[in-house]
Protein backbone atom coordinates (compact mmCIF):
# COMPACT_ATOMS: atom_id res chain seq x y z
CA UNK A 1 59.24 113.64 -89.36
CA UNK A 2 62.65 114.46 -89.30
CA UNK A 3 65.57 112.30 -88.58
CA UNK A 4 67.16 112.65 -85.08
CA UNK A 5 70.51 114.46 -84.64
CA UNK A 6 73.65 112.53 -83.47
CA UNK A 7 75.37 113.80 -80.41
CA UNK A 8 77.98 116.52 -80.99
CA UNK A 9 81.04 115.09 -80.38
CA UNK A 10 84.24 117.54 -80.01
CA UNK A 11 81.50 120.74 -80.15
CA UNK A 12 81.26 119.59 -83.65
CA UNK A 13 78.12 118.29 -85.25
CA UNK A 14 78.22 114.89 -86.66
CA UNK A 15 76.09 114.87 -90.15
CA UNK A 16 73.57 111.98 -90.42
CA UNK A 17 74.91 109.27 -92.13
CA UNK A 18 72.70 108.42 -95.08
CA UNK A 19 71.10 104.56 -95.02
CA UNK A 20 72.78 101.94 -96.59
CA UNK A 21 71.17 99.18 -98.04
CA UNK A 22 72.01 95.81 -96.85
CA UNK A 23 74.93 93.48 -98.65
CA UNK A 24 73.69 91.20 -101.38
CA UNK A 25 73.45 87.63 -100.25
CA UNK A 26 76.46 86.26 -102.15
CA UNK A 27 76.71 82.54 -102.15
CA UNK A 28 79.95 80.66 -100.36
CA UNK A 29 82.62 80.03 -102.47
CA UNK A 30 83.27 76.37 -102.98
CA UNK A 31 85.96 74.91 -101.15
CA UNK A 32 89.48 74.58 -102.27
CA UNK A 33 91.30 71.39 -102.83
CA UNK A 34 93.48 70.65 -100.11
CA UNK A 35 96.99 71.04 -100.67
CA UNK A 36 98.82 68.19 -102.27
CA UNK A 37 101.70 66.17 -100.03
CA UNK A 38 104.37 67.81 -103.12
CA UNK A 39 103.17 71.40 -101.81
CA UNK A 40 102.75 70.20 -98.26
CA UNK A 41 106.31 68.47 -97.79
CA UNK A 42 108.66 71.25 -100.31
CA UNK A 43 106.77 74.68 -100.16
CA UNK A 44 106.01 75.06 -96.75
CA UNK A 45 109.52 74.87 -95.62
CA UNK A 46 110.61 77.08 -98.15
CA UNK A 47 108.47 79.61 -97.07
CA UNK A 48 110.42 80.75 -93.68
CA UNK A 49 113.94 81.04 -95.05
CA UNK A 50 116.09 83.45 -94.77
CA UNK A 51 117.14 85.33 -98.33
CA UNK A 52 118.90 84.33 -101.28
CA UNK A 53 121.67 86.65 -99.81
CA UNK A 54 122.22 85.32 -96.29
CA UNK A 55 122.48 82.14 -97.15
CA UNK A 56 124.70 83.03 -99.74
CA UNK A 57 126.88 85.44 -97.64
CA UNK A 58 127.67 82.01 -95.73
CA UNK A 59 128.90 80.03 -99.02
CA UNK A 60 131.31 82.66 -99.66
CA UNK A 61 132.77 82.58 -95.93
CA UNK A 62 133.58 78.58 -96.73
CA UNK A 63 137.49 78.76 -97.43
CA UNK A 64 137.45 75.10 -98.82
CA UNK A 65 135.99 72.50 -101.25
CA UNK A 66 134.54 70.21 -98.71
CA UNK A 67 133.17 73.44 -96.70
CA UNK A 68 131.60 74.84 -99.25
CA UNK A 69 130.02 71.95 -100.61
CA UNK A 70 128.69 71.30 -96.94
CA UNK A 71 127.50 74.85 -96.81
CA UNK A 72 125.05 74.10 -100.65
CA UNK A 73 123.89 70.90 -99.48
CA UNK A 74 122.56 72.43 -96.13
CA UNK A 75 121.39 75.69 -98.08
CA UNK A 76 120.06 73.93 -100.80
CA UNK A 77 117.91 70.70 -98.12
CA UNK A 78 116.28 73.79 -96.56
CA UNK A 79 115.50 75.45 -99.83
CA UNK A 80 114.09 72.68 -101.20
CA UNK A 81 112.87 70.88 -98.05
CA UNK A 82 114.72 68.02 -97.95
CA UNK A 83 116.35 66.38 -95.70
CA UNK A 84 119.62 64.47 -97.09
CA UNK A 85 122.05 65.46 -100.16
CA UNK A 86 125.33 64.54 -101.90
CA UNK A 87 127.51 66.46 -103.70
CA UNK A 88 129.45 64.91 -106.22
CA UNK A 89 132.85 66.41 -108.38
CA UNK A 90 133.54 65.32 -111.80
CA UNK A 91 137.07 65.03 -113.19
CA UNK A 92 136.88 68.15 -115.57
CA UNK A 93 136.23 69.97 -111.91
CA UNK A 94 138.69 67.81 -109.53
CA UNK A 95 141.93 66.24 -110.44
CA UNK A 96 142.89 63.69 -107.90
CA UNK A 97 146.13 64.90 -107.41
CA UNK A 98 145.68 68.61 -107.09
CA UNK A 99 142.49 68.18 -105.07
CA UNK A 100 141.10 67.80 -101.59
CA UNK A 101 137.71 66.22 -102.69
CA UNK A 102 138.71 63.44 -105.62
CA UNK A 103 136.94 62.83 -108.76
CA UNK A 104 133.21 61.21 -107.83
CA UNK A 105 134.16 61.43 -104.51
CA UNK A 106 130.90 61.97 -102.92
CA UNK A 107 129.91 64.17 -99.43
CA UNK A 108 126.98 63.58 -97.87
CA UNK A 109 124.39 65.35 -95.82
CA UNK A 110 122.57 63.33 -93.48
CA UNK A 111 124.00 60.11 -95.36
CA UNK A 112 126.56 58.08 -93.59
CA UNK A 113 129.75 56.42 -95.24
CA UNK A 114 128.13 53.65 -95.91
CA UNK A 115 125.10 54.93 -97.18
CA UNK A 116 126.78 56.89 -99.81
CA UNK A 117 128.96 53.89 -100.92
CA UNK A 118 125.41 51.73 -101.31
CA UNK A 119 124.01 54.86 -103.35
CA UNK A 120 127.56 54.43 -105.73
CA UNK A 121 126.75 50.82 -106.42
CA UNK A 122 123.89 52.08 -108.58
CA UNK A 123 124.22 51.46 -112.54
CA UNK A 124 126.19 54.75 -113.39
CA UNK A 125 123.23 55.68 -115.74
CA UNK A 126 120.71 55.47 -113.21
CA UNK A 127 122.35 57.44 -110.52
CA UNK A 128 120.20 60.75 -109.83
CA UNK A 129 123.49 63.00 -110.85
CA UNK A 130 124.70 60.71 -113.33
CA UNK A 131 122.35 62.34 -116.49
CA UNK A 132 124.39 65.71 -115.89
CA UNK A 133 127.24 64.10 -116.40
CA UNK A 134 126.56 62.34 -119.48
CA UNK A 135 124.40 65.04 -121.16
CA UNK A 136 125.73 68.22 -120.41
CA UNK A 137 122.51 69.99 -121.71
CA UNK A 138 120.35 69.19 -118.88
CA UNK A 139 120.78 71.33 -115.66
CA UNK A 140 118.58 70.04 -113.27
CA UNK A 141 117.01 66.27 -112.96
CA UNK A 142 113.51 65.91 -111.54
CA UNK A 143 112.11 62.47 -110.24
CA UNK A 144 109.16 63.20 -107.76
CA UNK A 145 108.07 59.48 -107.45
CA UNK A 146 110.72 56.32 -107.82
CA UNK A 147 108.49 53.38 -107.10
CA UNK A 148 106.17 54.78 -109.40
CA UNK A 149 108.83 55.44 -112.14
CA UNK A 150 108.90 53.08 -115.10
CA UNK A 151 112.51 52.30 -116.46
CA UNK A 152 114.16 52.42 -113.15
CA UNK A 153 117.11 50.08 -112.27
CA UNK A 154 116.37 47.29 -109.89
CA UNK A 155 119.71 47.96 -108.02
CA UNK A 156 118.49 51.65 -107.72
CA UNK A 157 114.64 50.36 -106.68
CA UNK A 158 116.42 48.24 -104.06
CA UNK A 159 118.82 51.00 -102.61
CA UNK A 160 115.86 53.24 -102.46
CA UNK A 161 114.41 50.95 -100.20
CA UNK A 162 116.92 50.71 -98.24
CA UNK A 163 117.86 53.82 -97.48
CA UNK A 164 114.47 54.74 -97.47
CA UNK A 165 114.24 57.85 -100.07
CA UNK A 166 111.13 57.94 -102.26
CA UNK A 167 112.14 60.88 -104.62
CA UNK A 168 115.42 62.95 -105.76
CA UNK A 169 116.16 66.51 -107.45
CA UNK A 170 119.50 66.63 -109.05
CA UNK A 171 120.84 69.61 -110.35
CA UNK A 172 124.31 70.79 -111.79
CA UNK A 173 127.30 72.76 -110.65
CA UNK A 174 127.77 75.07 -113.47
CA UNK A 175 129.74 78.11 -113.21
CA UNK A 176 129.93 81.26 -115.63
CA UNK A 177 133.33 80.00 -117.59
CA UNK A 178 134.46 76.88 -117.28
CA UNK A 179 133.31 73.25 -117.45
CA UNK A 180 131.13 71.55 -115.67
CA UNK A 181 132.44 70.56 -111.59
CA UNK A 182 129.78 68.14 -110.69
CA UNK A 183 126.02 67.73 -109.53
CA UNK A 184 123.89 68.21 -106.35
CA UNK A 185 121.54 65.78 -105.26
CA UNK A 186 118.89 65.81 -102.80
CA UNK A 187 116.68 62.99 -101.13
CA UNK A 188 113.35 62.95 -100.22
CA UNK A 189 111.85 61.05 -97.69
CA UNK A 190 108.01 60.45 -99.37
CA UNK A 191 106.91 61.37 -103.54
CA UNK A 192 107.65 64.66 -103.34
CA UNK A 193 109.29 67.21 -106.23
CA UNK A 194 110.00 71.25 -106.07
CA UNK A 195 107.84 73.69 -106.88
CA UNK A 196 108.42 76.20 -109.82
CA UNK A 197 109.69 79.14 -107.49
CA UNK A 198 111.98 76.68 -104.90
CA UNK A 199 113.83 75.58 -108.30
CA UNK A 200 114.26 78.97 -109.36
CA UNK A 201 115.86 80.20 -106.00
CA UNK A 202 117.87 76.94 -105.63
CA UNK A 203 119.44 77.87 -109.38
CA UNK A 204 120.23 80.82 -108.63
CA UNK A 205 121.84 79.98 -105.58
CA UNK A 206 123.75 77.07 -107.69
CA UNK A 207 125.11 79.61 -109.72
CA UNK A 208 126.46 81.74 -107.25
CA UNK A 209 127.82 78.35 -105.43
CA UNK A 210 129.23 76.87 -108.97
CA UNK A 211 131.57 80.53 -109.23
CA UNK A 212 132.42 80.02 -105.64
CA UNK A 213 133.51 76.64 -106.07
CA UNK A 214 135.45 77.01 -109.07
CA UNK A 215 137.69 79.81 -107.38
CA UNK A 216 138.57 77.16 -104.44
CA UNK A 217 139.49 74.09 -106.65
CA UNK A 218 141.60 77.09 -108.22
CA UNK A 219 143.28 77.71 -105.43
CA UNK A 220 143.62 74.55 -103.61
CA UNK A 221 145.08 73.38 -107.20
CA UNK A 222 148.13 76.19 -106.68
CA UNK A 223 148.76 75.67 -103.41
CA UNK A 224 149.52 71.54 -104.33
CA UNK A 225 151.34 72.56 -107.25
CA UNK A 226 153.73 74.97 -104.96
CA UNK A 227 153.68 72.17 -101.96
CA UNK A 228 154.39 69.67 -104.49
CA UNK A 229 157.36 71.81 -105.49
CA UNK A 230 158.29 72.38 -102.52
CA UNK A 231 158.46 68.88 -101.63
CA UNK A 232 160.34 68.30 -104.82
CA UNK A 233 163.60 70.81 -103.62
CA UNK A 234 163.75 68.80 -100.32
CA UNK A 235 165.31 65.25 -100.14
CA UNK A 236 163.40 62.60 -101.20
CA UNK A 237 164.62 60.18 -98.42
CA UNK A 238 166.94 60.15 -94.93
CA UNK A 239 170.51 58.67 -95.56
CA UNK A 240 171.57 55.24 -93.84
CA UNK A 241 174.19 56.50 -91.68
CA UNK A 242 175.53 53.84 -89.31
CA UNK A 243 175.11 54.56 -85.54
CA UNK A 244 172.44 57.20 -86.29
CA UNK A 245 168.90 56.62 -86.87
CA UNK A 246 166.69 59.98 -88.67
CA UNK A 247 163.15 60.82 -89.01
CA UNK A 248 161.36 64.02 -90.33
CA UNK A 249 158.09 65.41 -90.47
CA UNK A 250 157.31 68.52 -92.49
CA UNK A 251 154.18 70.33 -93.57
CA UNK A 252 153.99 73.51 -95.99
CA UNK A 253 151.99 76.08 -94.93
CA UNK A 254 148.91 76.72 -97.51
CA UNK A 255 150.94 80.20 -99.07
CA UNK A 256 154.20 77.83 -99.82
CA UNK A 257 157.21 78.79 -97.14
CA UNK A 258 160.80 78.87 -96.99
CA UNK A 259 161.48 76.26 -94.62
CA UNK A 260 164.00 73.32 -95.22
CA UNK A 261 166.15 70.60 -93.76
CA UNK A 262 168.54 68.48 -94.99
CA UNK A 263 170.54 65.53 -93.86
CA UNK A 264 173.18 64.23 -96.08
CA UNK A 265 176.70 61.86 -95.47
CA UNK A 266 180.32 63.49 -95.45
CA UNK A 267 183.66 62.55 -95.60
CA UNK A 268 185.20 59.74 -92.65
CA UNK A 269 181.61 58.52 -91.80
CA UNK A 270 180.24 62.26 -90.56
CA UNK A 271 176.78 62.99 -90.86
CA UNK A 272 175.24 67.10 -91.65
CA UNK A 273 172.19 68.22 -90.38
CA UNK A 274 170.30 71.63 -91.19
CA UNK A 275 167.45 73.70 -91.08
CA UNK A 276 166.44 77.10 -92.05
CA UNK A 277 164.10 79.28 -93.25
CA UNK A 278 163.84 81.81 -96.37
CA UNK A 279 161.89 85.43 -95.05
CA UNK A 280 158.65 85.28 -96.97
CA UNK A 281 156.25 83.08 -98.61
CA UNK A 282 155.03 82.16 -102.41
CA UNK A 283 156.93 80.88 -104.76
CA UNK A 284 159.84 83.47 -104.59
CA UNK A 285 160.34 81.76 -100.95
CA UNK A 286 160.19 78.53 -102.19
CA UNK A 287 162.97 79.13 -105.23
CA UNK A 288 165.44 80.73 -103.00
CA UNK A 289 164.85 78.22 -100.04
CA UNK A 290 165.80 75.84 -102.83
CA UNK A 291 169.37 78.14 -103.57
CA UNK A 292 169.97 78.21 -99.65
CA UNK A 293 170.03 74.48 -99.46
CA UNK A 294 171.59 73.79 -102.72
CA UNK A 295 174.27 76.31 -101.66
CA UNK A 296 174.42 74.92 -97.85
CA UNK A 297 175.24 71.45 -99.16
CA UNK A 298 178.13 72.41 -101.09
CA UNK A 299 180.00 74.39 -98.46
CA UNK A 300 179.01 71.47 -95.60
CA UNK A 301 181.07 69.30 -98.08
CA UNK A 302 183.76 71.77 -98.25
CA UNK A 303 184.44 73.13 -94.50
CA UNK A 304 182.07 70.71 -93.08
CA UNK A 305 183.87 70.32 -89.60
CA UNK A 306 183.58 74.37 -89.22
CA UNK A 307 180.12 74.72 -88.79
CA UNK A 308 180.51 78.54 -88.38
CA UNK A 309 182.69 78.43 -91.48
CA UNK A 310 179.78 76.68 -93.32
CA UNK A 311 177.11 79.45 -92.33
CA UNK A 312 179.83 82.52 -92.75
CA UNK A 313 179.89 81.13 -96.32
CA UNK A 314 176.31 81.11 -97.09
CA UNK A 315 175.59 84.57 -95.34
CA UNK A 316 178.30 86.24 -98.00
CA UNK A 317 176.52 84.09 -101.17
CA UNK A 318 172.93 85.48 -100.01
CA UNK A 319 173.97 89.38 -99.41
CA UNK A 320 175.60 89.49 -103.00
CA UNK A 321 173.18 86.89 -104.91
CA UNK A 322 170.02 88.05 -102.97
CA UNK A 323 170.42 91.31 -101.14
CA UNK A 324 167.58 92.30 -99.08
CA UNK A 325 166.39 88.91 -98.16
CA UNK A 326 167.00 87.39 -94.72
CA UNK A 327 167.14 83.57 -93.58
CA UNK A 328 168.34 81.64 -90.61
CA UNK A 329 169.62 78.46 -90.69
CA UNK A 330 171.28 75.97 -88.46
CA UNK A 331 173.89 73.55 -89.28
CA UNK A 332 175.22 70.51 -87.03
CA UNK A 333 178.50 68.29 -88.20
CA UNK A 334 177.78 65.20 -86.31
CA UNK A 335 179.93 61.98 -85.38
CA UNK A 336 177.98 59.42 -84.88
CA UNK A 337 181.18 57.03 -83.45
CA UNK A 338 181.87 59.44 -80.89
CA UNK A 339 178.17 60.78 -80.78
CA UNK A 340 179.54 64.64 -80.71
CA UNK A 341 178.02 67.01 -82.40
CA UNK A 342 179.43 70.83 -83.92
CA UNK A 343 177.12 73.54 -85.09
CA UNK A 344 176.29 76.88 -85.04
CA UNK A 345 173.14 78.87 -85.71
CA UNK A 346 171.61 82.03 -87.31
CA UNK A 347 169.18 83.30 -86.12
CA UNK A 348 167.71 80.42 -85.36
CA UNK A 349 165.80 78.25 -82.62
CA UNK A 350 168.53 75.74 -80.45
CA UNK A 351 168.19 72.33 -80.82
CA UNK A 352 166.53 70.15 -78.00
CA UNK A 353 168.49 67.27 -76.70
CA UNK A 354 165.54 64.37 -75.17
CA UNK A 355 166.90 60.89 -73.26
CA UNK A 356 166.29 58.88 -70.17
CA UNK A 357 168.14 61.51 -67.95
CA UNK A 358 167.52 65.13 -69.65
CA UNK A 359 165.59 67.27 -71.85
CA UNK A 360 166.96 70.18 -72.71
CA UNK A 361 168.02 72.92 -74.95
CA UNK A 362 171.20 73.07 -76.51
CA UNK A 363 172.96 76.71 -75.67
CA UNK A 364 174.42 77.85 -79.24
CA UNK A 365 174.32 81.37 -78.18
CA UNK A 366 172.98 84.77 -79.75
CA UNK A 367 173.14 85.49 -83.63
CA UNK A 368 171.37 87.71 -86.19
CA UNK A 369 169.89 85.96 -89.01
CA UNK A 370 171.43 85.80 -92.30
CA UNK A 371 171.69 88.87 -94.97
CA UNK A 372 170.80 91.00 -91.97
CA UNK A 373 174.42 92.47 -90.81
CA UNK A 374 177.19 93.53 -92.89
CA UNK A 375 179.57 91.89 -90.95
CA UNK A 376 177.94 88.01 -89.84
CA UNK A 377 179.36 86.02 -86.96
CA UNK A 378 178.51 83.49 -84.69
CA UNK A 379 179.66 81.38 -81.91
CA UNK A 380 179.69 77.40 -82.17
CA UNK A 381 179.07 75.16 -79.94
CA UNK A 382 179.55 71.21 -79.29
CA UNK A 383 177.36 68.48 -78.04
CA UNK A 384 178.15 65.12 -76.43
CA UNK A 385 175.42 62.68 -76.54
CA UNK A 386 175.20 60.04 -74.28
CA UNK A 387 173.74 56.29 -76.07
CA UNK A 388 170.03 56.70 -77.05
CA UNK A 389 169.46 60.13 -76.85
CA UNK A 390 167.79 62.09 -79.90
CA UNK A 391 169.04 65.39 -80.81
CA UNK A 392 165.89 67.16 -82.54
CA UNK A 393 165.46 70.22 -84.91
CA UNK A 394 163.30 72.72 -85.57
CA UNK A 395 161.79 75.58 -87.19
CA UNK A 396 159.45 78.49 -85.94
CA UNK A 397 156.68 77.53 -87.27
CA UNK A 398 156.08 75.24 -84.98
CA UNK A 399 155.98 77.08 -82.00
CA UNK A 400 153.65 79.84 -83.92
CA UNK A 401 150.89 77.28 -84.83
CA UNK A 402 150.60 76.83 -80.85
CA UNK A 403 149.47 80.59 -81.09
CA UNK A 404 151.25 80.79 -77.61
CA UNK A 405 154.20 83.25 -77.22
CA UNK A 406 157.32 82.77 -77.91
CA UNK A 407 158.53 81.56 -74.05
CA UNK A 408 155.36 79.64 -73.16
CA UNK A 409 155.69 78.12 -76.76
CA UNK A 410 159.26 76.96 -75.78
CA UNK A 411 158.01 75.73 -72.27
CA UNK A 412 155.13 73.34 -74.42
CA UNK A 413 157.61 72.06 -76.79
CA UNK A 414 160.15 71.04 -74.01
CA UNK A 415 157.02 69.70 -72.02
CA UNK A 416 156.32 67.59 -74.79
CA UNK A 417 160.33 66.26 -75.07
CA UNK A 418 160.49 65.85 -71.66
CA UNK A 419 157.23 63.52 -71.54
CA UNK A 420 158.08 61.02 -74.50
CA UNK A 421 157.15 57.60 -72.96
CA UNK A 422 160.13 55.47 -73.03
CA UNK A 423 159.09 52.82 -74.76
CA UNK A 424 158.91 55.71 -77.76
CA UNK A 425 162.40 57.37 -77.18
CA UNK A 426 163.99 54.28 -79.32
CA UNK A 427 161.93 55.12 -82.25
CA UNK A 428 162.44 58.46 -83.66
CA UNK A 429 159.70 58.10 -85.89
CA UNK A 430 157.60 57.44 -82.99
CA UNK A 431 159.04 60.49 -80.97
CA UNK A 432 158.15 63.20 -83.51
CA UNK A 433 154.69 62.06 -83.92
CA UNK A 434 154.62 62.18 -80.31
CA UNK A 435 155.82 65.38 -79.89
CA UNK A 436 153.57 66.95 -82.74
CA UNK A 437 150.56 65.66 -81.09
CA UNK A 438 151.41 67.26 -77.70
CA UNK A 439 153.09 70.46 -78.96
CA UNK A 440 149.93 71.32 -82.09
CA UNK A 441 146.78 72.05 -80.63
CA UNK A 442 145.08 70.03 -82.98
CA UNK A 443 147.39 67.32 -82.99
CA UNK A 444 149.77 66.43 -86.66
CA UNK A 445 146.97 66.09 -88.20
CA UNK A 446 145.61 69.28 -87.42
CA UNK A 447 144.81 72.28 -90.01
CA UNK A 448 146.80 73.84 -92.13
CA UNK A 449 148.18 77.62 -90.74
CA UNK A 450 150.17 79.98 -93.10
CA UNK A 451 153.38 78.50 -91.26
CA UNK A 452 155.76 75.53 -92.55
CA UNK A 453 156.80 73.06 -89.90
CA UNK A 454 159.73 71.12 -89.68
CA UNK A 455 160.55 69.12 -87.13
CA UNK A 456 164.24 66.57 -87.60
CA UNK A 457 165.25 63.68 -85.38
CA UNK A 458 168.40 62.31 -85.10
CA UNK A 459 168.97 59.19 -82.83
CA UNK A 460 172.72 58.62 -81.86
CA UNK A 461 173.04 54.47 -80.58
């Protein structure tokens, strides 16, 4: 008997499919262990992250130290599947003095202030990072179980507790040249350790992080070095000048800039004030903002009571000694018996007079900056103070960190004069913080920008 004929489907005859004899029986497979908690708690959250690259494309965009050592500790929790971290800098990778982030200073993820200071109370040679540092041929520090770990400090055991981690993975910041910066640490909350591949991404990633790092302490080492300098060609402290009381506040902008002031005594009790700015930034703005006030000081002493004199002098030393480079400056020949005050300007912003009955600018008319015409002149101008008003000085910068323009930037500044609480206008320390807070965005304390600040107070009695 023959086999019947499938239906044609598409006018084409199907052929008939030969039989097939049924599947063995094949026993079930036994049952695989379940997954320990280690696997459970670390792999699984490794498992949806994004790639080595992403995460890394965000270390990189960190322009800071503490940034990008926030930026590893969050990369490295989710890598790893923790939940809290430190990061701590040794000395060979952060000097104190030319650093943001000090030597064993630690930053936390997920760990308060005090949490961190409990975890620094542990015996040095017990502290998860503290193995890296003392043997500088381990890398990485594995400890999946504390209670159960014979050996371990009872200050550690009890800080453990308290903070309530039950394991930690340690591993060090180790670039391609150079020493050693520091060590990572992360926290877990139950026994738990990496598995092979999460270590292997996470040193990887360390690498990468370590290069990155280096490059910032780098810079942020250069950029204290030139503020340090730059500090060092400004005075080192306001003279005591009877009937007139002085406060500063000045702030180099991350590249190093040419801004300056100076106050210094002159003959028959007199008092000169100045401020300026060198074109430019980096060290060849610093150095010849150092010449400029050198230079300024010695003519105030010579034709001090001719203010215009004064600047006509220095305009003539920087077009021979430095052609090419411009500056403005301002320079005031106070009184402080008669409070009356001479100066004249170049280029630069007017003074801003602030008491009980006024705020306002002081009209010292146009003028081109220094080393910019052949021929420089400028008009002066004189000031009479009435008792406990504060003549302030200024420099650009401080209206461009506003990132206003240039006339609502001279409206916020005179806003800020203008609405000095009285009980502050006595103090002129007190006024310029005042004013700083209310002109910056982000308050004195704010940010660095690329531009130098100064900011000079003079109180007449």
């Amino acid at each position: 008997m023959s086999a019947p004929h499938l239906p044609k489907v598409a006018g084409i005859d199907s052929p008939v499919p030969p039989t097939c004899p049924a599947p063995p029986t094949v026993p079930p497979a036994a049952e695989a262990p379940p997954p320990s908690p280690v696997s459970r708690t670390v792999t699984a959250p490794a498992a949806g992250l994004a790639p080595l690259h992403e995460v890394t494309e965000r270390l990189i965009r960190a322009g800071t130290v503490p940034e990008a050592l926030r930026e590893l500790l969050g990369a490295g929790a989710r890598l790893l599947g923790a939940r809290r971290g430190m990061a701590v800098l040794h000395p060979a990778g952060a000097e104190d003095r030319w650093c943001s982030v000090g030597p064993h200073t630690p930053l936390g993820l997920g760990l308060t202030h005090e949490e961190l200071g409990q975890l620094d109370t542990v015996p040095p040679a017990d502290r998860p990072q503290d193995p890296l540092a003392a043997d500088l041929s381990l890398t990485e520090v594995v400890r999946p179980d504390l209670a159960a770990e014979p050996g371990l400090a009872p200050r550690h055991r009890e800080v453990a507790e308290r903070l309530g981690y039950a394991a930690a993975y340690a591993h060090a910041l180790d670039p391609l040249s150079g020493p050693r910066l520091g060590a990572v640490v992360w926290l877990y909350d139950t026994p738990a350790a990496p598995d092979r591949a999460a270590r292997r991404t996470v040193a990887r990633y360390l690498g990468l992080a370590a290069d990155h790092l280096a490059r910032l302490l780098e810079v942020e080492r250069a950029r204290a070095r030139l503020a340090s300098l730059t500090e060092g060609l400004l005075p080192c402290r306001l003279p005591r000048v009877p009937g007139v009381r002085l406060a500063v506040r000045h702030r180099t902008g991350p590249l190093g800039g040419g801004d300056w002031y100076d106050a210094l005594p002159l003959p028959d009790a007199a008092l000169g004030l100045s401020v300026g700015s060198a074109g430019g930034s980096g060290p060849a703005a610093v150095a010849a903002m150092g010449r400029l006030r050198a230079a300024l000081r010695a003519y105030a002493v010579m034709e001090g009571e001719d203010p215009v004199a004064v600047l006509s002098d220095l305009e003539l030393m920087l077009r021979l000694t430095e052609p090419g480079r411009a500056a403005t400056a301002l320079f005031a020949h106070c009184r402080p018996a008669g409070r009356r005050i001479t100066l004249a300007g170049a280029g630069h912003n007017p003074p801003l007079v602030v008491g009980d009955r006024r705020a306002e600018f002081v009209e010292t008319g146009l003028s081109a900056p220094l080393g910019v015409l052949g021929c420089w002149e400028a008009p002066g101008a004189e000031v009479r103070l009435e008792p406990g008003e504060t003549v302030l000085l200024w420099t650009d910068g401080l209206l461009r960190r506003t990132g206003d323009p240039v006339d609502r930037g001279y409206a916020r500044l005179h806003r800020a004069a203008a609405g000095v609480p009285r009980r502050l206008r006595d103090d002129p320390e007190a006024l310029v913080d005042h004013v700083l807070d209310a002109v910056l965005p982000g308050g004195r304390d704010t940010a660095d920008s690329p531009d130098d600040v100064v900011l000079l107070a003079a109180r007449f009695d």
